[in-house]
N, C-alpha and C. Protein backbone atom coordinates (compact mmCIF):
# COMPACT_ATOMS: atom_id res chain seq x y z
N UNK A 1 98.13 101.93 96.96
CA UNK A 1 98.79 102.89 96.10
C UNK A 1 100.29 102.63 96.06
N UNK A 2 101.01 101.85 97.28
CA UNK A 2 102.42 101.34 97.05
C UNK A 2 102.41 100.73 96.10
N UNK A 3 101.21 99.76 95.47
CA UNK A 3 101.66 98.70 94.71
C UNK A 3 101.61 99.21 93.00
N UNK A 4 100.92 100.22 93.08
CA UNK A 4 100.66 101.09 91.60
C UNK A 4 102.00 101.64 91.76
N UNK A 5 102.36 102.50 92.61
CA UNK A 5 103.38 103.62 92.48
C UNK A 5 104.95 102.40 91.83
N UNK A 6 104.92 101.29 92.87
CA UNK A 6 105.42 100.05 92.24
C UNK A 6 105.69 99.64 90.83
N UNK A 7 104.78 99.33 90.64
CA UNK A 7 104.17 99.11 89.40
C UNK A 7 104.69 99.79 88.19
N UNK A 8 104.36 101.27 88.50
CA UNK A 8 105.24 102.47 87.79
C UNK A 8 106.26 102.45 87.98
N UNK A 9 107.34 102.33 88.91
CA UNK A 9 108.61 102.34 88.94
C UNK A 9 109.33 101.22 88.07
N UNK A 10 108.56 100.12 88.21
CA UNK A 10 109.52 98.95 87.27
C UNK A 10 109.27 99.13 86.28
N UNK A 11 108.27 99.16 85.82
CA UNK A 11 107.86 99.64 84.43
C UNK A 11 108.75 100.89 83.84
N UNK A 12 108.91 101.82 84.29
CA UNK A 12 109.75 102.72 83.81
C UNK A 12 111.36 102.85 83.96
N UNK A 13 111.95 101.55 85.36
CA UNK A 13 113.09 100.77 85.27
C UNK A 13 113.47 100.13 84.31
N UNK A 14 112.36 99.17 83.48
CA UNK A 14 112.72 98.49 82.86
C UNK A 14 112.41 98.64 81.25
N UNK A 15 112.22 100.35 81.59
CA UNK A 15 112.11 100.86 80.23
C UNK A 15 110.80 100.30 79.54
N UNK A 16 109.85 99.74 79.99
CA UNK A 16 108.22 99.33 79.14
C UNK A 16 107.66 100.29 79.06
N UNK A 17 106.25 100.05 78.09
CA UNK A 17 105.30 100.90 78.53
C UNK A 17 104.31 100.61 79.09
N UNK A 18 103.22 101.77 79.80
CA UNK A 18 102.16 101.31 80.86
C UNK A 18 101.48 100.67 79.60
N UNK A 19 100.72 99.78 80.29
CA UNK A 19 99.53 99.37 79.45
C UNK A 19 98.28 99.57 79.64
N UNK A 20 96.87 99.49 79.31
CA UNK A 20 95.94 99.92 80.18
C UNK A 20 95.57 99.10 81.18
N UNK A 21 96.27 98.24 81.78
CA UNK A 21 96.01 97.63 83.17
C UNK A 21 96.72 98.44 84.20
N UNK A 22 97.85 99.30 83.66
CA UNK A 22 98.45 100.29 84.81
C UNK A 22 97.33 101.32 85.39
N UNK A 23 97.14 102.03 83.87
CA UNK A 23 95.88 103.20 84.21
C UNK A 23 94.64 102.67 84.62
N UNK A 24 94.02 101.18 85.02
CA UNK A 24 93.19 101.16 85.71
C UNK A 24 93.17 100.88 86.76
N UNK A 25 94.47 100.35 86.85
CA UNK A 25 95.14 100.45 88.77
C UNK A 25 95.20 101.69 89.35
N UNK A 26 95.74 102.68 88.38
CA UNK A 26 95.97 103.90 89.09
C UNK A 26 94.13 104.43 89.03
N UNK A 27 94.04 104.57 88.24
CA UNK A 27 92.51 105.30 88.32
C UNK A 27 91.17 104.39 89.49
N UNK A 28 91.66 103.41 89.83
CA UNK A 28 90.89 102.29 90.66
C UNK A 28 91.72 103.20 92.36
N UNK A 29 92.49 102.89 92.25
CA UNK A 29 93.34 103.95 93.66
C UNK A 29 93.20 105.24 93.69
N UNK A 30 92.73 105.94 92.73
CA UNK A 30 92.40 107.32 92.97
C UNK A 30 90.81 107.34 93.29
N UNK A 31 90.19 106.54 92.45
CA UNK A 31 88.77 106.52 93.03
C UNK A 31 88.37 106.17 94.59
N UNK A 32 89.28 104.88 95.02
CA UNK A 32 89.61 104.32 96.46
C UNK A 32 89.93 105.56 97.51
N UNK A 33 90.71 106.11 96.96
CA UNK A 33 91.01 107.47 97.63
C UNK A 33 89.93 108.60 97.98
N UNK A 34 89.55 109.16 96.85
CA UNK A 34 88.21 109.87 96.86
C UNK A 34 87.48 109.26 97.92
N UNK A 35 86.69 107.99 97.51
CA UNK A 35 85.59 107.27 98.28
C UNK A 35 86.05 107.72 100.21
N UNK A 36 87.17 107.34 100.53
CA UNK A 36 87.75 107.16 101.85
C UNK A 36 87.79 108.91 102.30
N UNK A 37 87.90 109.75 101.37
CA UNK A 37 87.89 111.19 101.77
C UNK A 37 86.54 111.87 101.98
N UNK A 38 85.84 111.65 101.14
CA UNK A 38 84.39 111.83 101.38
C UNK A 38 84.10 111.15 102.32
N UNK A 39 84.40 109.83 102.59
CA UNK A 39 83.23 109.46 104.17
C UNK A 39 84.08 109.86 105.30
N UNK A 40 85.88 110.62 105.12
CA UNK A 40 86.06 110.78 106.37
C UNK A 40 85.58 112.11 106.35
N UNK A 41 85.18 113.32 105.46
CA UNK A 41 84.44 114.30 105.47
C UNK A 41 83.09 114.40 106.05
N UNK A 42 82.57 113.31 105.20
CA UNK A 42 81.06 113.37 105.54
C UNK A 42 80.72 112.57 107.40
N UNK A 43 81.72 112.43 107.66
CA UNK A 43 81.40 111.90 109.24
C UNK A 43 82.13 112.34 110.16
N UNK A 44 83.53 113.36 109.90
CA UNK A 44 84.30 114.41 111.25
C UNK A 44 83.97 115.45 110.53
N UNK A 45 84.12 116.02 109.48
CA UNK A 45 83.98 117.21 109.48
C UNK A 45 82.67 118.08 109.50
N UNK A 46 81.26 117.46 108.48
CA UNK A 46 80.43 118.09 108.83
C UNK A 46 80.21 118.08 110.21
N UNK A 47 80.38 116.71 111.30
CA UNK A 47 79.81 117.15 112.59
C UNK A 47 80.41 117.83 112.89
N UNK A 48 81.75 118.17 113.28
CA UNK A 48 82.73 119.27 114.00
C UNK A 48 82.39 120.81 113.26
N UNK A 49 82.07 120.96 112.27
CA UNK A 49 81.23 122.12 111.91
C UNK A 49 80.19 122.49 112.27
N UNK A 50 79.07 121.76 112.40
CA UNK A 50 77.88 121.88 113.12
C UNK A 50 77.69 121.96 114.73
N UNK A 51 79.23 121.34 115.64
CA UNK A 51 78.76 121.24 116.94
C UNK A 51 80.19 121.84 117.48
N UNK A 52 81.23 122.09 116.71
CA UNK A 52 82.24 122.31 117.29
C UNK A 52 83.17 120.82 117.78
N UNK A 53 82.18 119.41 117.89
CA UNK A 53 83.31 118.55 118.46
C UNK A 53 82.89 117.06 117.47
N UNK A 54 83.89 116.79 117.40
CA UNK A 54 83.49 115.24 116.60
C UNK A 54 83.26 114.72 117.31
N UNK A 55 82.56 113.39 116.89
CA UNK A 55 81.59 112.41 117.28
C UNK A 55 81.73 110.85 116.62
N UNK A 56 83.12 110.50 117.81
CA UNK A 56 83.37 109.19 117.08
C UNK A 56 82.44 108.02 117.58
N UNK A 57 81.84 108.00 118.07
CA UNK A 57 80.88 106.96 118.31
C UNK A 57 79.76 107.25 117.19
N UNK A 58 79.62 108.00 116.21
CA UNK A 58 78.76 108.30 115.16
C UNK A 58 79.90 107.72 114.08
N UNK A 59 80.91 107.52 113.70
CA UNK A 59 81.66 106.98 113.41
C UNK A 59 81.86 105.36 113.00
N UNK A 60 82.16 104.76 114.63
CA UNK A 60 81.64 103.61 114.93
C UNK A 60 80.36 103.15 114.42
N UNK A 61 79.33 103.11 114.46
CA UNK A 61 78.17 103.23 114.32
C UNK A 61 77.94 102.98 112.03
N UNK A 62 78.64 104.01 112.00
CA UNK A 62 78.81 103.85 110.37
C UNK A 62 80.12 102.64 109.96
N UNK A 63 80.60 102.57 110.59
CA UNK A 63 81.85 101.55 110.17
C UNK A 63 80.96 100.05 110.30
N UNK A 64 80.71 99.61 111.33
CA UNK A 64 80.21 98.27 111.93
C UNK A 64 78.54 98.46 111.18
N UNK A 65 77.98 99.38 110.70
CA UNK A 65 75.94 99.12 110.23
C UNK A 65 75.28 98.83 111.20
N UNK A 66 75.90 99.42 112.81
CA UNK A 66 74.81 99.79 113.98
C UNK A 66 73.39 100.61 114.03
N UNK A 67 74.05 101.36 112.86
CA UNK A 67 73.40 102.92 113.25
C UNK A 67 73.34 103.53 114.41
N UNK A 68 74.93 103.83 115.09
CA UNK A 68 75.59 104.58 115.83
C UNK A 68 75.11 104.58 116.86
N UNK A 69 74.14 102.28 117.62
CA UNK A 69 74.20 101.93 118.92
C UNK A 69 74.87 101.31 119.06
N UNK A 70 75.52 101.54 120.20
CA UNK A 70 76.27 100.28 120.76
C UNK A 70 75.68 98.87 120.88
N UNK A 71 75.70 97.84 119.80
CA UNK A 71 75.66 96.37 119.84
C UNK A 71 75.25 95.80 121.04
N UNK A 72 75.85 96.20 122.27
CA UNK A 72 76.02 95.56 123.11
C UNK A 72 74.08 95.54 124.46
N UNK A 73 74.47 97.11 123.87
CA UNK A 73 72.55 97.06 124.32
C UNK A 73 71.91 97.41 124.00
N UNK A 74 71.95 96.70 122.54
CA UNK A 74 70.74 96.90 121.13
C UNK A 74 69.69 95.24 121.75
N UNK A 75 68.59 95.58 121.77
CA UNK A 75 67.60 94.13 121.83
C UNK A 75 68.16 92.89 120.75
N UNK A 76 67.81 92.11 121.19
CA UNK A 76 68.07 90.99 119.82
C UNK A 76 66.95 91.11 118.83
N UNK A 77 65.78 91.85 118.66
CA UNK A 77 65.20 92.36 117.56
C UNK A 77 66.24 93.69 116.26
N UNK A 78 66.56 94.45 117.33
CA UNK A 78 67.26 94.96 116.74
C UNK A 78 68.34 94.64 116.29
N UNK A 79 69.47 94.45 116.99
CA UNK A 79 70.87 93.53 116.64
C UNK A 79 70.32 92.88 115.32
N UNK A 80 69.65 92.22 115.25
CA UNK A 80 69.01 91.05 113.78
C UNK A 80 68.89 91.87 112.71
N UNK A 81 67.76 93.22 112.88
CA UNK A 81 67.42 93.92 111.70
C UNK A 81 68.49 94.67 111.48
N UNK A 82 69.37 94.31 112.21
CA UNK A 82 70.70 95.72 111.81
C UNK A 82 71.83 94.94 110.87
N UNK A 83 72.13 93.42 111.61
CA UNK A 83 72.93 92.87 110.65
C UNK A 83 72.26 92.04 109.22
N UNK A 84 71.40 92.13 109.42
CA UNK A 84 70.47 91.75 108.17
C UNK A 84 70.88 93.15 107.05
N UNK A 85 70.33 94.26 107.42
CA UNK A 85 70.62 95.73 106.95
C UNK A 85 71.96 96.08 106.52
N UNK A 86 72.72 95.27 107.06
CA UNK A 86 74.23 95.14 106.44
C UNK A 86 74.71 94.69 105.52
């Protein structure tokens, strides 16, 4: 979003107008935005609503396509079907 907000500033420095490659930068970074708010919703807040405490190893788990085991002592059956699943 520095590089849009950017973007807008010279453009309106240098007296142009946006073109529609501005508004799909900006509308591409607002969607980027959304996306990143919903999954930090949908993974601290419903749990901390439901249990009172977040659950960053449920977190982990969604970031890496574990399904929130630790890698480390997942079987090598599993480990496989998980990064395959990725």
């Amino acid at each position: 979003m520095l590089a849009v907000g950017a973007r807008f500033w010279a453009r309106h420095r240098l007296r142009a107008k946006n073109g529609p490659d501005d508004w799909c930068a900006l509308a591409a970074g607002l969607i980027f935005f959304a996306n990143n708010i919903t999954l930090w919703w949908g993974t601290f807040v419903n749990d901390t609503l439901l249990s009172g405490i977040p659950h960053p190893d449920r977190f982990i788990g969604i970031v890496n396509n574990y399904q929130g085991i630790d890698p480390l002592i997942m079987s090598q059956r599993q480990l496989t079907i998980s990064l395959k699943a990725g």
